[in-house]
Protein backbone atom coordinates (compact mmCIF):
# COMPACT_ATOMS: atom_id res chain seq x y z
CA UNK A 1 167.68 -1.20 48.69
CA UNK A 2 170.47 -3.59 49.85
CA UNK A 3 169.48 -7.53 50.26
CA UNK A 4 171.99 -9.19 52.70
CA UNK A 5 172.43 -12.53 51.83
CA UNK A 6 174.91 -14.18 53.91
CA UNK A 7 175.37 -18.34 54.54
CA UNK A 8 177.13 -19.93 57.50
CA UNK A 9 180.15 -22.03 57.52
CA UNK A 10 178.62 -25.34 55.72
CA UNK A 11 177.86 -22.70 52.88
CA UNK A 12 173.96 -23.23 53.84
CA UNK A 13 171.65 -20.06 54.71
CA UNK A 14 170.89 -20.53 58.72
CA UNK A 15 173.08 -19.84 61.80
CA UNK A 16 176.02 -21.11 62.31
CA UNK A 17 175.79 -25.19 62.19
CA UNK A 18 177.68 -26.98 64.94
CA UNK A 19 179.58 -30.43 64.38
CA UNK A 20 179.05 -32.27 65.60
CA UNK A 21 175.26 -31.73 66.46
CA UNK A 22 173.85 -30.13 69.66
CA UNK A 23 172.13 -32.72 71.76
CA UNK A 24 168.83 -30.52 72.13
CA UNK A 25 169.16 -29.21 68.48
CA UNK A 26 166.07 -30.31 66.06
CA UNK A 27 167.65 -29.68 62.50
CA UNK A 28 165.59 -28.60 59.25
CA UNK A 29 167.36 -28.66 55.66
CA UNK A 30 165.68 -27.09 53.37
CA UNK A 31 166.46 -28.44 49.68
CA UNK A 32 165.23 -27.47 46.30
CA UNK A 33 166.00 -24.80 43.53
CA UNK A 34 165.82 -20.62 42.81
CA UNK A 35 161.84 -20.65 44.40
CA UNK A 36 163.58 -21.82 48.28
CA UNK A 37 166.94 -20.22 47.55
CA UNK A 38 165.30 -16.85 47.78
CA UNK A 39 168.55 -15.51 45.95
CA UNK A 40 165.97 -11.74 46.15
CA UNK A 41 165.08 -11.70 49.48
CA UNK A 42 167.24 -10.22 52.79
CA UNK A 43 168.15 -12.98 54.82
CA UNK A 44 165.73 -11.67 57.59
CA UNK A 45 163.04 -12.42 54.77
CA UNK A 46 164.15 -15.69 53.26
CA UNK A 47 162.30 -18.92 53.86
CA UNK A 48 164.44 -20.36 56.31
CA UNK A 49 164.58 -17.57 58.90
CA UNK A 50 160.72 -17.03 58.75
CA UNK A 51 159.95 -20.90 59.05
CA UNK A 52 162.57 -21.07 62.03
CA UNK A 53 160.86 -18.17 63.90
CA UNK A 54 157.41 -19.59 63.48
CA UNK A 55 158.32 -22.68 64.63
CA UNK A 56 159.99 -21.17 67.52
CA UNK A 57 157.43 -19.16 68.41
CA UNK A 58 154.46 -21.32 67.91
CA UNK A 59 155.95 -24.69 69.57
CA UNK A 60 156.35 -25.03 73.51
CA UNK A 61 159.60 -27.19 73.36
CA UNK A 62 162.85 -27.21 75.03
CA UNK A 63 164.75 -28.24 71.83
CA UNK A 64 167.08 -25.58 69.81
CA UNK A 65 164.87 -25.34 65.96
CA UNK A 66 167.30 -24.15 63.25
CA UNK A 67 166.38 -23.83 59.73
CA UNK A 68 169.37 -24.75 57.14
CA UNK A 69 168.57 -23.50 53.48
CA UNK A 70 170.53 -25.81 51.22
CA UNK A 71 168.53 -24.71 48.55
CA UNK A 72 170.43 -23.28 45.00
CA UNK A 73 169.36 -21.98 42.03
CA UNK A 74 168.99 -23.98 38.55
CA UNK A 75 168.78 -27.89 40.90
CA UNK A 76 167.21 -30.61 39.55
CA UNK A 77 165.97 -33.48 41.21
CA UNK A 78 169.11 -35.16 40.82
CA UNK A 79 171.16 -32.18 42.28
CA UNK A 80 168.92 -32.40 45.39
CA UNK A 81 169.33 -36.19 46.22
CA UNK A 82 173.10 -35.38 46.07
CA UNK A 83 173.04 -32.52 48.21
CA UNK A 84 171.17 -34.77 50.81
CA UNK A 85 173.66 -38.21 50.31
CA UNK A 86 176.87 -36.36 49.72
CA UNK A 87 176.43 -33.14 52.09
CA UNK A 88 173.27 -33.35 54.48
CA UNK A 89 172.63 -36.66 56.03
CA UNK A 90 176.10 -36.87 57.86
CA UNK A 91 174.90 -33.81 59.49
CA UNK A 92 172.02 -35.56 60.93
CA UNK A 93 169.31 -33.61 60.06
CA UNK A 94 165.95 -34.21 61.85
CA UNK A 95 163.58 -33.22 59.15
CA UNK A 96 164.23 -32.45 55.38
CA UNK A 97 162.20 -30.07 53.01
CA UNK A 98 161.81 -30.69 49.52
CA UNK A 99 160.14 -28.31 47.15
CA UNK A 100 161.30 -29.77 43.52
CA UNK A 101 160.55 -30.40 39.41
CA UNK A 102 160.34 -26.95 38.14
CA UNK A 103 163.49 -27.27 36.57
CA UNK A 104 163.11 -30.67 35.55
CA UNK A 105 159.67 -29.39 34.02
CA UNK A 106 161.73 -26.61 32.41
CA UNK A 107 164.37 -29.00 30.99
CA UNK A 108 161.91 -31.20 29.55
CA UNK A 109 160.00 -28.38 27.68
CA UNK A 110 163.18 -27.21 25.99
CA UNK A 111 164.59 -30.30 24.62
């Protein structure tokens, strides 16, 4: 079976992210390593799409919800806070989602 795993033009998993930002748009980075990446799963599977329809579905709002996965494989804790300095927070995210320190539990083990 194929997995289609495609990312929009800021490189992120998530539709297509408009700059500057959509006044009705509530944005949702998700950041951390291989366990949010979802590197396995079809996009239609992944994370990001499946928390962005919930949230969709379950909330009565007006407001646009997208779901950005920043998320790549092998990040530590210091990869994340520079993905959110140097390449999130000018995009004026609304909400950020961390799920972090496997790999720097892994790191530590093996030195």
């Amino acid at each position: 079976m194929f997995n289609f795993f495609s990312t929009n033009n800021m490189g992120y998993r998530g539709q297509y992210l408009a700059i500057p930002k959509v006044s009705n748009e509530f944005r949702i980075f998700l950041v951390g390593g291989s366990t949010l990446e979802c590197l396995y799963l079809d996009d239609s599977t992944a994370i990001g799409r499946i928390l962005e329809q919930e949230l969709v579905d379950k909330l009565d709002t007006d407001r646009v919800i997208r779901v950005y996965n920043a998320a790549k494989s092998g990040d530590r804790s210091y990869d994340h806070i520079s993905m959110l300095v140097h390449r999130i927070v000018h995009l004026q995210p609304d909400m950020e989602v961390l799920l972090v320190g496997a790999n720097d539990l892994s790191a530590a083990i093996v030195k």
